[in-house]
Protein backbone atom coordinates (compact mmCIF):
# COMPACT_ATOMS: atom_id res chain seq x y z
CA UNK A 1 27.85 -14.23 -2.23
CA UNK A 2 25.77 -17.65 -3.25
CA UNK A 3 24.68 -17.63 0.47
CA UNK A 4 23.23 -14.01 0.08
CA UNK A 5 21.43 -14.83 -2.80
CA UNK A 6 20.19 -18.28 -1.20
CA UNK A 7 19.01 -16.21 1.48
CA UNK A 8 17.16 -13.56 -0.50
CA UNK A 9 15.69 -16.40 -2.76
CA UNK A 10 14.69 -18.01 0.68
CA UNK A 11 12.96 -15.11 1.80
CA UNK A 12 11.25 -13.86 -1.39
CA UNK A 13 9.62 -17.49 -1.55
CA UNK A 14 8.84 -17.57 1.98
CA UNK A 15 5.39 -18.47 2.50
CA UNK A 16 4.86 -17.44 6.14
CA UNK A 17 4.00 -13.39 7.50
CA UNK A 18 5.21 -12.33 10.76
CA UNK A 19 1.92 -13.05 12.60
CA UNK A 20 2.19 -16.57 11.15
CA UNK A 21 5.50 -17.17 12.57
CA UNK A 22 5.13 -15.89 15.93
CA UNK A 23 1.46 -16.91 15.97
CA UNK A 24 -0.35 -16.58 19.19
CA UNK A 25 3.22 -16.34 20.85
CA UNK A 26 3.30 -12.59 20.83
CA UNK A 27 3.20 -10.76 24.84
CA UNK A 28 0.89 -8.42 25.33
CA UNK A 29 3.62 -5.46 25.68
CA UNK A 30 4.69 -6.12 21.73
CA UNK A 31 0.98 -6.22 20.47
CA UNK A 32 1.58 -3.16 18.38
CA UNK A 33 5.60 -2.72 18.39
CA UNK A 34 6.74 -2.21 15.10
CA UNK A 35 9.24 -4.92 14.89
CA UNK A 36 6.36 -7.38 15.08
CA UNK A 37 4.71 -5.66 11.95
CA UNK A 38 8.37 -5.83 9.50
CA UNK A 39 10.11 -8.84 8.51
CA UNK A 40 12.30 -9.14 10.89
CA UNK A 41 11.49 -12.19 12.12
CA UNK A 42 10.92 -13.66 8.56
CA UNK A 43 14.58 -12.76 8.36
CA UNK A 44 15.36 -15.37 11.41
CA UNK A 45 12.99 -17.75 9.61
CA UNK A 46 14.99 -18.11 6.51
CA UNK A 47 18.02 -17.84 8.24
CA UNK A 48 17.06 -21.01 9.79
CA UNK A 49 16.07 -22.60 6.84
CA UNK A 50 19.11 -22.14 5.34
CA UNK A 51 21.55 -23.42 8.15
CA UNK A 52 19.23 -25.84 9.87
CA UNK A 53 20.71 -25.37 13.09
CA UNK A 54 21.43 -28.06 15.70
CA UNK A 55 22.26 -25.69 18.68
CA UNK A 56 20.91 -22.20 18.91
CA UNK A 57 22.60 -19.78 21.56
CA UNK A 58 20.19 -16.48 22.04
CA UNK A 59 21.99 -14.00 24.84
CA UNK A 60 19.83 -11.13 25.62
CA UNK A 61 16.02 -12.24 24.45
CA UNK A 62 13.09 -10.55 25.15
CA UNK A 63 10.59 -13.28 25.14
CA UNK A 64 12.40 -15.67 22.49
CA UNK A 65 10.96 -14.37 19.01
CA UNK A 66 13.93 -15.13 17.07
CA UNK A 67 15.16 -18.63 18.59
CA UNK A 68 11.27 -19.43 17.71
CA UNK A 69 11.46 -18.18 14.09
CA UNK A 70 14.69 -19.76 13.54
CA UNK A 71 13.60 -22.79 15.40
CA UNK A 72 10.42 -22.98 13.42
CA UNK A 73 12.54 -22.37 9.62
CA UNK A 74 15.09 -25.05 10.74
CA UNK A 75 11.94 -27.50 10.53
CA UNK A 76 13.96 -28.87 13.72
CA UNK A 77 12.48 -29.78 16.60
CA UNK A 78 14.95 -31.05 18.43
CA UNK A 79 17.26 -27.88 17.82
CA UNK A 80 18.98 -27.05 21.36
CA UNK A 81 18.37 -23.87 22.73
């Protein structure tokens, strides 16, 4: 339960919007998708802030929006992917 609450805290602070996380990242096929406009990739941000992953294993990705968010929230850059 302290985890959930961690991770809500995480995300109400979060300082970063969707566009801001994916930045300039975004294919031209998900310009206006709606999972680019909720937080669903806030949600991977924050979920990397609170584990700070090492290793990252994504099996099916599109084009890699949520190893980048959680990549990006682990403040990581050597996290293996």
């Amino acid at each position: 339960m302290e985890i959930l609450k961690e991770l809500f805290e995480l995300k109400k602070n979060c300082p970063l919007t969707e566009e801001q996380i994916l930045s300039d990242q975004v294919h031209e096929l998900d310009k206006d998708a709606i999972y680019i406009k909720e937080d669903t990739y806030v949600w991977y941000y924050v979920l990397g802030q609170l584990f700070k992953p090492k290793s990252i294993l994504e099996i099916g990705t599109r084009f890699g929006y949520s190893l980048k968010s959680m990549i990006l929230g682990s403040g990581n850059k050597n996290v293996e992917a």
